[in-house]
C-alpha atoms as a PDB file:
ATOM      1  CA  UNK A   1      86.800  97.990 117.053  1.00  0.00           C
ATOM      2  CA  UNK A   2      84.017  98.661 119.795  1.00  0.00           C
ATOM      3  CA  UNK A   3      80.294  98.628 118.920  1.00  0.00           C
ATOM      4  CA  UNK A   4      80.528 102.403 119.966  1.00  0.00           C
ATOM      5  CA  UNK A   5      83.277 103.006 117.581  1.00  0.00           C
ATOM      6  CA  UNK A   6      81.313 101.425 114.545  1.00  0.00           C
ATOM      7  CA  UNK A   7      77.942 102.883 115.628  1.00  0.00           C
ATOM      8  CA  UNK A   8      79.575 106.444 115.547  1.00  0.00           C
ATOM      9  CA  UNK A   9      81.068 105.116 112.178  1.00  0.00           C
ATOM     10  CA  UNK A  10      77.853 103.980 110.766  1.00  0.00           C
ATOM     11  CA  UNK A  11      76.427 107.507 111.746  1.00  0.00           C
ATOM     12  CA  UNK A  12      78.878 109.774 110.067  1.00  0.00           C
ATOM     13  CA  UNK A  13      78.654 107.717 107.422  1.00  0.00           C
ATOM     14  CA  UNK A  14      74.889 108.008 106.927  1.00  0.00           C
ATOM     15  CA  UNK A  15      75.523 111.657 107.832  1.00  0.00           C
ATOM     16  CA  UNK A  16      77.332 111.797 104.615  1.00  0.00           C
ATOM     17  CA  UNK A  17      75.385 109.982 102.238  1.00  0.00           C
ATOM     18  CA  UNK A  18      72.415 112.765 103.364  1.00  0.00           C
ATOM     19  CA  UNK A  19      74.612 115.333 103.038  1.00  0.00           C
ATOM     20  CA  UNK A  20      75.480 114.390  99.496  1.00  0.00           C
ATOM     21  CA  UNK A  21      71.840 113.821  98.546  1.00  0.00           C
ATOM     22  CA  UNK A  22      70.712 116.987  99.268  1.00  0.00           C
ATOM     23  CA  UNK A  23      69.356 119.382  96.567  1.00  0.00           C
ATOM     24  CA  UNK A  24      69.594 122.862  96.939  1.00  0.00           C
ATOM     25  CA  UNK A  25      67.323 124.950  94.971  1.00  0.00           C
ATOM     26  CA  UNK A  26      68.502 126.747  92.049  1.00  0.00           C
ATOM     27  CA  UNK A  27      69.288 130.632  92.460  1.00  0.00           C
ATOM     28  CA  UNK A  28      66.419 133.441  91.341  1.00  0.00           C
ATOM     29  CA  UNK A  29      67.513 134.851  87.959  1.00  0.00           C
ATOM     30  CA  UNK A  30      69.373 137.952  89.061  1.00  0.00           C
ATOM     31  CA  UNK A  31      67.648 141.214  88.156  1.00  0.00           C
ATOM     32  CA  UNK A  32      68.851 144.109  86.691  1.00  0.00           C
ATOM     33  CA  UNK A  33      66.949 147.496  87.222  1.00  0.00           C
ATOM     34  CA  UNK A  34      66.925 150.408  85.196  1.00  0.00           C
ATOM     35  CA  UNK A  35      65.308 154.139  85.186  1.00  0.00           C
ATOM     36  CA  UNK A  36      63.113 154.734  82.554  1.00  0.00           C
ATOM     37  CA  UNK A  37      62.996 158.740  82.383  1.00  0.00           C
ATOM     38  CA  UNK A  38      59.653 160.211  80.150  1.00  0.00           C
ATOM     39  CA  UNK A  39      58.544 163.576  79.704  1.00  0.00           C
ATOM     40  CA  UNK A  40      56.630 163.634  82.645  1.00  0.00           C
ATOM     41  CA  UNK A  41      57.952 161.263  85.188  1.00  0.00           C
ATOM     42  CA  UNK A  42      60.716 158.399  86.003  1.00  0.00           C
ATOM     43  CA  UNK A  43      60.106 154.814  86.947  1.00  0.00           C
ATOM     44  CA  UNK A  44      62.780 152.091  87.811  1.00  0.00           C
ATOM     45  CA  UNK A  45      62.166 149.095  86.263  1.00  0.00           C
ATOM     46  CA  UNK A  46      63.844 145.143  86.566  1.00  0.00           C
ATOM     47  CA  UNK A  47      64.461 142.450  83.752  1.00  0.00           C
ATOM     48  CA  UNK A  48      66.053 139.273  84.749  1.00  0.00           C
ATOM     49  CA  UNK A  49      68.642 137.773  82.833  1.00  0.00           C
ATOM     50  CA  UNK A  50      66.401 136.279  80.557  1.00  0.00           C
ATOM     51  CA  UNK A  51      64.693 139.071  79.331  1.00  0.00           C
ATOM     52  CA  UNK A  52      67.663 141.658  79.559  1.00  0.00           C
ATOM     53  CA  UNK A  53      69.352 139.399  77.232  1.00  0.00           C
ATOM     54  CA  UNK A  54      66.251 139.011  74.949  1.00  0.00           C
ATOM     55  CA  UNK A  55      66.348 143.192  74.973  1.00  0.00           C
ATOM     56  CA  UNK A  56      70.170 143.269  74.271  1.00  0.00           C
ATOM     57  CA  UNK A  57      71.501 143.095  77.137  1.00  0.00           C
ATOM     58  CA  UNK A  58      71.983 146.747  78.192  1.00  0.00           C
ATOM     59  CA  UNK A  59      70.170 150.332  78.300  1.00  0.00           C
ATOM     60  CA  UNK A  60      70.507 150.917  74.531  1.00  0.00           C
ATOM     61  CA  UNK A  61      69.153 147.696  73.664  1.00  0.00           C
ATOM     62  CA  UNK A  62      65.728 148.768  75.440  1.00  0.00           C
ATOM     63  CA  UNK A  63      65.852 152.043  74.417  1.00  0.00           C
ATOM     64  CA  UNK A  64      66.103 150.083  70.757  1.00  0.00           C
ATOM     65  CA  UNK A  65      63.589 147.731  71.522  1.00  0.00           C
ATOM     66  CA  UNK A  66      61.007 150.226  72.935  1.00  0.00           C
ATOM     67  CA  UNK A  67      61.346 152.135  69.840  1.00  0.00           C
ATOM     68  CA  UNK A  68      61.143 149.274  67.734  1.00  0.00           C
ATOM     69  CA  UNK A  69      58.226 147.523  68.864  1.00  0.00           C
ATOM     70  CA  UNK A  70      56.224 151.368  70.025  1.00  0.00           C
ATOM     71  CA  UNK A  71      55.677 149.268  73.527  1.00  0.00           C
ATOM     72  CA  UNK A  72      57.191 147.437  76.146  1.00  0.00           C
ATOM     73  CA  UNK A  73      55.421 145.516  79.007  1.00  0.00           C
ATOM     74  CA  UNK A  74      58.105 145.417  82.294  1.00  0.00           C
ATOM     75  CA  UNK A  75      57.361 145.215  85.562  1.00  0.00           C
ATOM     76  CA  UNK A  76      58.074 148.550  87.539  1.00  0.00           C
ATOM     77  CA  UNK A  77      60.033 148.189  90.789  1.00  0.00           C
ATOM     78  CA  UNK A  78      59.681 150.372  94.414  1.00  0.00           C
ATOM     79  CA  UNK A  79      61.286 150.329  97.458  1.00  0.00           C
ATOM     80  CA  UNK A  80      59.465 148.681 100.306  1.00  0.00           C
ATOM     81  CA  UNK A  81      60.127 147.302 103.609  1.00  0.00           C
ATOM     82  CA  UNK A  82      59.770 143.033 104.733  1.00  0.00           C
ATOM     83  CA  UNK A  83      60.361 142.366 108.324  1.00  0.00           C
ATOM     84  CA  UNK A  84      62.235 145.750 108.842  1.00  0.00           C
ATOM     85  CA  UNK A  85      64.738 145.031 105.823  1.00  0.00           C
ATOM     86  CA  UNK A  86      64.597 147.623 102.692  1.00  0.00           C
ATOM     87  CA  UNK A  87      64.492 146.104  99.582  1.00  0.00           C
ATOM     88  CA  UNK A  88      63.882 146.655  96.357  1.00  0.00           C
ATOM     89  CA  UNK A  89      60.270 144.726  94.743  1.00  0.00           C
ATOM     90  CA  UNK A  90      58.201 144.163  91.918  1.00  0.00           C
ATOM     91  CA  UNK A  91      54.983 146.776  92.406  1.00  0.00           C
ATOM     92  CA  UNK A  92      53.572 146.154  88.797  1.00  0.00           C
ATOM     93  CA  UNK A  93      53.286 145.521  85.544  1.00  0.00           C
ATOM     94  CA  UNK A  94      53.399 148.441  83.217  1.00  0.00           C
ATOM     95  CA  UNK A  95      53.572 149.332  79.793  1.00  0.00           C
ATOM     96  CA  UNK A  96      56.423 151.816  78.355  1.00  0.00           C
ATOM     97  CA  UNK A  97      55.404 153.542  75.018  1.00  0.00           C
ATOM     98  CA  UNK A  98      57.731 154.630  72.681  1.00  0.00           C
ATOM     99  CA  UNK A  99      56.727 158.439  72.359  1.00  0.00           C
ATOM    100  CA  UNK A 100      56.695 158.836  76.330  1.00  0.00           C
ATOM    101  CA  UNK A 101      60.023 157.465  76.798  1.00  0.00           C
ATOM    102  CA  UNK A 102      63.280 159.585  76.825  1.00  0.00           C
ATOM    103  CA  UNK A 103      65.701 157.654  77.860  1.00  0.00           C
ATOM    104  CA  UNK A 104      66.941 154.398  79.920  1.00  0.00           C
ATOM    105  CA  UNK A 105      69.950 154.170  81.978  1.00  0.00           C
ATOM    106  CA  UNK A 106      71.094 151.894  84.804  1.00  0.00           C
ATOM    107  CA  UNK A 107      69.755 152.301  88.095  1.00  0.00           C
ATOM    108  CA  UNK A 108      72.117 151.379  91.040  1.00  0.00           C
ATOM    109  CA  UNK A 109      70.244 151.508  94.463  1.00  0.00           C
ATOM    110  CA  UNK A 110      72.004 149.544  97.769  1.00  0.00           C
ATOM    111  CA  UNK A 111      69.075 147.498  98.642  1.00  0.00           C
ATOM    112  CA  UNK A 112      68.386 144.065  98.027  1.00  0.00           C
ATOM    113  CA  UNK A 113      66.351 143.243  94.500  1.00  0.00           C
ATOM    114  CA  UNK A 114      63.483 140.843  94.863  1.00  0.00           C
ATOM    115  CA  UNK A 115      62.855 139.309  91.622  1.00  0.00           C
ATOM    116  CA  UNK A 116      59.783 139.151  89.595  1.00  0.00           C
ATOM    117  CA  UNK A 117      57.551 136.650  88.454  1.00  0.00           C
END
């Protein structure tokens, strides 16, 4: 073999040793939103897996828990714009109280979700 041939060898070699050191950072838990519908208003609001799971895992098991507990902290979700995409972020923390709210459903919206803290 030519020094050429085992220099280029010696490169894609190393090339693949970095490649199979790198680390890629684990995914964002996905969130889930939902509209919370009161008396007076609606709000959309996002739990990541986490806590959706924590709240059983589906409308009725917030509906339960907000009833249950009288309150519910959640962070409330709004469309805004980043660099001239749409997406879908976090605007705040709020508290749902169990004699305001009416009902929870899914909330299915085609912009990208930006999880919360």
């Amino acid at each position: 073999m030519t020094a050429i041939h085992m220099t280029a060898n010696r490169l894609t070699a190393a090339a693949l040793v970095a490649a199979a050191t790198i680390t890629f950072a684990a995914p964002a838990a996905a969130e889930t939103l939902f509209k919370v519908i009161t008396v007076k208003d609606e709000i959309v609001i996002g739990l990541n897996d986490a806590e959706l799971k924590e709240l059983g895992g589906d409308a009725g098991g917030i509906a339960k828990a907000i009833a249950a507990k009288g309150s519910l902290t959640v962070w409330q979700y709004a469309v805004t714009q980043k660099e001239g995409e749409r997406m879908v972020a976090p605007r705040a923390k709020v508290g749902l109280l169990a004699n305001a709210s009416l009902r929870v459903e899914p909330y299915k919206q085609p912009f990208k979700v930006l999880p919360h803290e």
